[in-house]
PDB file of N, CA and C in Angstrom:
ATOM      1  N   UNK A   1     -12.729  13.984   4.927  1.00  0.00           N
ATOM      2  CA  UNK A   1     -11.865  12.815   5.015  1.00  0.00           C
ATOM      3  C   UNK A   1     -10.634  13.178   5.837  1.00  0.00           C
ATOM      4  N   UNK A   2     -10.397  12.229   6.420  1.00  0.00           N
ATOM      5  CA  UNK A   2      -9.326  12.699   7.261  1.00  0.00           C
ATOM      6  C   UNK A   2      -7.934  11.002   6.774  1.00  0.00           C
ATOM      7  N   UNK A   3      -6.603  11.929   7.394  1.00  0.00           N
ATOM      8  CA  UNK A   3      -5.658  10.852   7.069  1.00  0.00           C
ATOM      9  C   UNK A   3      -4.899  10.820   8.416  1.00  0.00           C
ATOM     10  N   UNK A   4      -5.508  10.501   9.573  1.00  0.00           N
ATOM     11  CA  UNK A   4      -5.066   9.897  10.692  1.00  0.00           C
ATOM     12  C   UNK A   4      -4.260   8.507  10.512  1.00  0.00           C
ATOM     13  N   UNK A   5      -5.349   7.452   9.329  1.00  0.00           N
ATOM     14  CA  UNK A   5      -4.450   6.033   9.033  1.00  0.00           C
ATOM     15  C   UNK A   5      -3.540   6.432   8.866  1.00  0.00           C
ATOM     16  N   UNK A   6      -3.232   7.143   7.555  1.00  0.00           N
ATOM     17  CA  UNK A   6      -1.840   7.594   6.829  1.00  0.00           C
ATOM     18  C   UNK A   6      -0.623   8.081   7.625  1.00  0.00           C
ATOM     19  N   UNK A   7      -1.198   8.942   8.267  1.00  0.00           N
ATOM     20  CA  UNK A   7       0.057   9.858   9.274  1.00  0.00           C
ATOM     21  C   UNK A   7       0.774   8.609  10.234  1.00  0.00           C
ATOM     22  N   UNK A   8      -0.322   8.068  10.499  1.00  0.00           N
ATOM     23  CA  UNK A   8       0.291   6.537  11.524  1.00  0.00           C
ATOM     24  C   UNK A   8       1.214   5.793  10.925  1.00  0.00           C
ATOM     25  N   UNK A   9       0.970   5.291   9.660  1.00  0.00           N
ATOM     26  CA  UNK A   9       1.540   4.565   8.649  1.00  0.00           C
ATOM     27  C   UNK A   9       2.772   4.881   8.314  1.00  0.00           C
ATOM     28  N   UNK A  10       2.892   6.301   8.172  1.00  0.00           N
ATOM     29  CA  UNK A  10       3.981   6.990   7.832  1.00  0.00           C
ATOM     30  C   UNK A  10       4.761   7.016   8.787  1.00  0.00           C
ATOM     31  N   UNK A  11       4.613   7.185   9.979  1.00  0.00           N
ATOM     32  CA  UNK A  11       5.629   6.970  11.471  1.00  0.00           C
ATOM     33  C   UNK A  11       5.963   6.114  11.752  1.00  0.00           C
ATOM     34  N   UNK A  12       5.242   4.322  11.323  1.00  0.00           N
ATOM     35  CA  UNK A  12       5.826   3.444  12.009  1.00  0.00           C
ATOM     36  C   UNK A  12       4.160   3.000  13.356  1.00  0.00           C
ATOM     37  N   UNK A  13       3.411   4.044  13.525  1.00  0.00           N
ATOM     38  CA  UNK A  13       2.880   3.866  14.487  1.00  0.00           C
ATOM     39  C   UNK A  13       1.221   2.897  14.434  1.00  0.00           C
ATOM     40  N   UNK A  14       0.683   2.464  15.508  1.00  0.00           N
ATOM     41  CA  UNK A  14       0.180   1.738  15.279  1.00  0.00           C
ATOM     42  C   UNK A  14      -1.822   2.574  16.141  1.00  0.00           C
ATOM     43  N   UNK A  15      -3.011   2.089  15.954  1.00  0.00           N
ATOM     44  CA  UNK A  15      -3.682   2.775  16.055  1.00  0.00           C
ATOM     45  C   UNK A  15      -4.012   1.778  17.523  1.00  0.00           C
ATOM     46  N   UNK A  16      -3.872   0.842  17.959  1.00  0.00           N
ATOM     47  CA  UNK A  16      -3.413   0.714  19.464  1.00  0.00           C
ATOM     48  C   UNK A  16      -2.977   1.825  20.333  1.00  0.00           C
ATOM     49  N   UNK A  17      -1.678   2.065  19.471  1.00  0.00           N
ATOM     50  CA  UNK A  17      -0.730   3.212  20.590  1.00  0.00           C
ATOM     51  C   UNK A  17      -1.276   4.605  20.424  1.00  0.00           C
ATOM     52  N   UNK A  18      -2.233   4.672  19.318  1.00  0.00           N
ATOM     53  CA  UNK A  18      -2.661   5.977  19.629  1.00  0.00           C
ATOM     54  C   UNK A  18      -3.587   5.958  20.639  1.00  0.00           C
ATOM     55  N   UNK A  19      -4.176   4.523  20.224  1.00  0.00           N
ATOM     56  CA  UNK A  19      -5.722   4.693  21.761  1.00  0.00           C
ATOM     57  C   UNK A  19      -5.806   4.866  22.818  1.00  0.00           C
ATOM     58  N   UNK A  20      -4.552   4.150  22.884  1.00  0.00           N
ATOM     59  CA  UNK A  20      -3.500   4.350  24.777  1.00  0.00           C
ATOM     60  C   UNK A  20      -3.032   5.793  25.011  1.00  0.00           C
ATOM     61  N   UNK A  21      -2.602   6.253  24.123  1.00  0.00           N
ATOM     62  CA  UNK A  21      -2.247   7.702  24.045  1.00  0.00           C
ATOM     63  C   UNK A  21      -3.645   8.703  24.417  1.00  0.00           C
ATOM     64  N   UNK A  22      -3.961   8.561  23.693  1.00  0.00           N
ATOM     65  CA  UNK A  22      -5.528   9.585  23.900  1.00  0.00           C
ATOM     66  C   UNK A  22      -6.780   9.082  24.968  1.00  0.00           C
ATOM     67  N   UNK A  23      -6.560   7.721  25.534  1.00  0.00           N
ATOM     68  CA  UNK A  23      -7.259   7.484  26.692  1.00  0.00           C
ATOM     69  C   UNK A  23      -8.836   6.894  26.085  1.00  0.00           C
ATOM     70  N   UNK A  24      -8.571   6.682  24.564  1.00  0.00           N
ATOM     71  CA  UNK A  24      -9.546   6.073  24.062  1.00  0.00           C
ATOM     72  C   UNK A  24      -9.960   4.701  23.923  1.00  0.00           C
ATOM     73  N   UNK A  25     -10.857   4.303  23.060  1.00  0.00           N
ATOM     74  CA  UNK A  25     -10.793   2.865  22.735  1.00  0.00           C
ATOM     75  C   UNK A  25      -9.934   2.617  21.333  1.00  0.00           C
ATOM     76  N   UNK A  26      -9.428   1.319  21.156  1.00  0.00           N
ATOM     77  CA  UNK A  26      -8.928   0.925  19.857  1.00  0.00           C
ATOM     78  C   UNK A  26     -10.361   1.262  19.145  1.00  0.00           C
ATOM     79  N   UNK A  27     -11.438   0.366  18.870  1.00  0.00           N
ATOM     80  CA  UNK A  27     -12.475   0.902  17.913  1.00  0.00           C
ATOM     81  C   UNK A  27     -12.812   1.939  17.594  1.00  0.00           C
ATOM     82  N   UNK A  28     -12.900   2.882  18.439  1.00  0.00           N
ATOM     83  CA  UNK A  28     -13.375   4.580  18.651  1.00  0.00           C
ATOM     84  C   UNK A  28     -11.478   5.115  17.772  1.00  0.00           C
ATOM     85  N   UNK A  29     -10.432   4.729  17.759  1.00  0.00           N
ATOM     86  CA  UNK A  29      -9.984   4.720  16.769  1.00  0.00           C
ATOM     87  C   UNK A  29      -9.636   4.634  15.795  1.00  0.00           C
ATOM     88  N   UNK A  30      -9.944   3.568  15.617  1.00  0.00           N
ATOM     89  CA  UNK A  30     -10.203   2.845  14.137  1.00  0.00           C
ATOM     90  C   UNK A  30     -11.556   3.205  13.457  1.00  0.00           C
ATOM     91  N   UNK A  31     -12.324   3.328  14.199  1.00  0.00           N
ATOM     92  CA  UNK A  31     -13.495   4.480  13.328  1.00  0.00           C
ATOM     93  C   UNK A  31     -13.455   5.415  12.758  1.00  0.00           C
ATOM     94  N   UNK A  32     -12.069   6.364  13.571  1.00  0.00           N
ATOM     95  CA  UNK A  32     -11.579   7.999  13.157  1.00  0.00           C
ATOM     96  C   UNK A  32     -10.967   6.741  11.959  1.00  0.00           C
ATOM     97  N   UNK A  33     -10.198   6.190  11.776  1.00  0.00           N
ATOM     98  CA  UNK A  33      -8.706   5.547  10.639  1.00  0.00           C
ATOM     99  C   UNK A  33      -9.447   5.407   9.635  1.00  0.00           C
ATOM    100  N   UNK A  34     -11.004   4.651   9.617  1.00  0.00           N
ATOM    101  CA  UNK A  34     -11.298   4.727   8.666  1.00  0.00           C
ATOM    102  C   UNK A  34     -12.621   5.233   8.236  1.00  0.00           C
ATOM    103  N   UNK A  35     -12.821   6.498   8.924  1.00  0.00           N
ATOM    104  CA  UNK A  35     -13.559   7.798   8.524  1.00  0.00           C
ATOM    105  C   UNK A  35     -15.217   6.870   8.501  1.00  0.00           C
ATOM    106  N   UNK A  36     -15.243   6.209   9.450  1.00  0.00           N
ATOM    107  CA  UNK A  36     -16.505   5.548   9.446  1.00  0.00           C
ATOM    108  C   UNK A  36     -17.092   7.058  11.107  1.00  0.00           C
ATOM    109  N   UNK A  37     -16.215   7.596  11.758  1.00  0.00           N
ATOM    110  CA  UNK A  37     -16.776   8.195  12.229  1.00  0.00           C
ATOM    111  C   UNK A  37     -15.354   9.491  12.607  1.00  0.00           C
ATOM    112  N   UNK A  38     -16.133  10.685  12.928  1.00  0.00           N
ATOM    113  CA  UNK A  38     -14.886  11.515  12.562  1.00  0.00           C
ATOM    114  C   UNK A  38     -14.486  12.086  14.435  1.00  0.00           C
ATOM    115  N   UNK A  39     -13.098  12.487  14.511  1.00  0.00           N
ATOM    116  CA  UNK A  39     -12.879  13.042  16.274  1.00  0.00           C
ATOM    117  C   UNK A  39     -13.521  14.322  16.176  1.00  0.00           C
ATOM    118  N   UNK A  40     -14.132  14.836  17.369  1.00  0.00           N
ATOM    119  CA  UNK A  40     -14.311  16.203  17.371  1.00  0.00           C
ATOM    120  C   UNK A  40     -13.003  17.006  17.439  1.00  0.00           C
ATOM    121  N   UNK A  41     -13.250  18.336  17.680  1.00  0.00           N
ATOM    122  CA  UNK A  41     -12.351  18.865  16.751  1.00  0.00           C
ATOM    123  C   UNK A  41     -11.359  19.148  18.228  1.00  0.00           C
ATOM    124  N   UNK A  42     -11.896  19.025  19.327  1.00  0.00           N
ATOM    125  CA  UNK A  42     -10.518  18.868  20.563  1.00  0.00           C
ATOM    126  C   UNK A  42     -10.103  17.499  20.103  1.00  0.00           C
ATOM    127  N   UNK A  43     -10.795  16.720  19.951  1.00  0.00           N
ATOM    128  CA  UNK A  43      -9.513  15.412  19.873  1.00  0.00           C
ATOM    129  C   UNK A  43      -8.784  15.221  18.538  1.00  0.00           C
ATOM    130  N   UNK A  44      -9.364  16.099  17.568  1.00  0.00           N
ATOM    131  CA  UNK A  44      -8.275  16.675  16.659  1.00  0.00           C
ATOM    132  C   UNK A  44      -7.291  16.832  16.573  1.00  0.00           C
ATOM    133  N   UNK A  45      -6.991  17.785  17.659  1.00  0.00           N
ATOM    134  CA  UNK A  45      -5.796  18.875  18.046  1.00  0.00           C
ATOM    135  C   UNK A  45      -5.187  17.641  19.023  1.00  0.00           C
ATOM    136  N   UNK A  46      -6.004  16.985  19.820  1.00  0.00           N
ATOM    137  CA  UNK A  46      -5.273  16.226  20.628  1.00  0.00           C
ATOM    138  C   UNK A  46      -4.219  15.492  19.984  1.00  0.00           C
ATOM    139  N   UNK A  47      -4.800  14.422  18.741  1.00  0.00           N
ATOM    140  CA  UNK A  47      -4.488  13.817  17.875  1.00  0.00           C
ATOM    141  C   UNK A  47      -3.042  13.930  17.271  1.00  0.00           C
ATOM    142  N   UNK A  48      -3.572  15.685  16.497  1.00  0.00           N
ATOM    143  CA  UNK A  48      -2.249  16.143  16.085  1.00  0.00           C
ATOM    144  C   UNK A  48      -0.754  16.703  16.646  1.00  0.00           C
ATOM    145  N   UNK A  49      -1.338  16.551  18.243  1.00  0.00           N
ATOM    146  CA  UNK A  49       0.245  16.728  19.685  1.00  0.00           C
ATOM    147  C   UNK A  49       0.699  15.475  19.293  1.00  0.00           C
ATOM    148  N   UNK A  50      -0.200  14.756  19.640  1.00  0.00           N
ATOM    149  CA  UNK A  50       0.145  12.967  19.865  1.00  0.00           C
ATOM    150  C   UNK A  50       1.365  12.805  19.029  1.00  0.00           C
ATOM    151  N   UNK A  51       0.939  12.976  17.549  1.00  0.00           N
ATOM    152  CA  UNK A  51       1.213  12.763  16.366  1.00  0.00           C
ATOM    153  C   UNK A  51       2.400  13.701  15.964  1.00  0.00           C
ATOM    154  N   UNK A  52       2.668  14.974  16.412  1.00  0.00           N
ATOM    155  CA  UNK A  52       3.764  15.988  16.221  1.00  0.00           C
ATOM    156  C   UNK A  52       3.116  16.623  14.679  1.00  0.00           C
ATOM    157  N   UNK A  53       1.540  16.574  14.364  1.00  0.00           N
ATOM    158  CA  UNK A  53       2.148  17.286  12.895  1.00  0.00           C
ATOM    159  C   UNK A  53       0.532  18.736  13.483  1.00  0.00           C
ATOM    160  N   UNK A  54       0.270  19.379  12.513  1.00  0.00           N
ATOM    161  CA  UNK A  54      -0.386  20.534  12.537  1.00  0.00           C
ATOM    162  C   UNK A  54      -2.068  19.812  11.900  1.00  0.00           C
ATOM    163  N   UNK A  55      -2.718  20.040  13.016  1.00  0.00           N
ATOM    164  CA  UNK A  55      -4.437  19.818  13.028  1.00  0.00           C
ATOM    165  C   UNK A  55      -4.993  19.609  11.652  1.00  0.00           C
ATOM    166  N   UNK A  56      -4.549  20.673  10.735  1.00  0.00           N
ATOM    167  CA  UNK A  56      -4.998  20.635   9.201  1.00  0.00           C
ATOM    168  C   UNK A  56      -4.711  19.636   8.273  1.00  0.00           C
ATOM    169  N   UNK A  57      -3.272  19.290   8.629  1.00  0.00           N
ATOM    170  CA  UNK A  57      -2.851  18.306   7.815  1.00  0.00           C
ATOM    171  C   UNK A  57      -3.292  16.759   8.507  1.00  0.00           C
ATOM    172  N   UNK A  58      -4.200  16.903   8.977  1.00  0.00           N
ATOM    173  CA  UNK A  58      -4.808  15.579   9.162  1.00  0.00           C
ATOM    174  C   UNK A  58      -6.898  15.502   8.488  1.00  0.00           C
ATOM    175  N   UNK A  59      -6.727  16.632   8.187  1.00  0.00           N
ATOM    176  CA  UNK A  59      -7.958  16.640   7.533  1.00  0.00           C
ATOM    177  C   UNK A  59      -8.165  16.571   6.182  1.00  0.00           C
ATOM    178  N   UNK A  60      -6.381  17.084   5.718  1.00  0.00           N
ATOM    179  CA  UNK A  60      -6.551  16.700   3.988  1.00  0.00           C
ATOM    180  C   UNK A  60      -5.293  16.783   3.521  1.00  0.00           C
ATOM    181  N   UNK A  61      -4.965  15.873   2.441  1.00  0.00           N
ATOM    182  CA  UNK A  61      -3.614  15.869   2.017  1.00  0.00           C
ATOM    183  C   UNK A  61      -2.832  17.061   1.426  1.00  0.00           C
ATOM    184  N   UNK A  62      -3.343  18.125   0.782  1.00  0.00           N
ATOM    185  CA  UNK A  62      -2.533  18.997   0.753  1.00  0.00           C
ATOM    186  C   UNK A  62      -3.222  20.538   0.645  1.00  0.00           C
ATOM    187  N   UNK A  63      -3.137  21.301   1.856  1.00  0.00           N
ATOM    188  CA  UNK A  63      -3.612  22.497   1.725  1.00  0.00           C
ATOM    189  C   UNK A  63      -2.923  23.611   1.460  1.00  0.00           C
ATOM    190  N   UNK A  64      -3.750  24.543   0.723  1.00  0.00           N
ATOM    191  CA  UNK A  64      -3.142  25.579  -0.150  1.00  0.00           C
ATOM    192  C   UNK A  64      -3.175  26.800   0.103  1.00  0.00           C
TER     193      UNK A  64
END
């Protein structure tokens, strides 16, 4: 499970501006948002520049 929605949510940001950001589609984002399909693991990392937070913390809410 991933919390790409969440991290967005939490910024203010919208999954439009990520699609524009990453050169994707809105759907092909909103698929990652709601884990109907997951990014490979470069657009992961891409994800998590976009986003300013660390690759892991978009794969699970709290790692130990």
């Amino acid at each position: 499970m991933n919390r790409i929605k969440e991290v967005l949510e939490d910024n203010g940001l919208k999954q439009k501006w990520l699609a524009e950001q990453l050169g994707k589609s809105y759907n092909m984002v909103n698929s990652y948002a709601k884990n109907r399909r997951q990014p490979s693991i470069e657009t992961l990392f891409k994800i998590a520049k976009i986003l300013n937070v660390e690759a892991s913390s978009l794969l699970c809410k709290n790692l130990k």
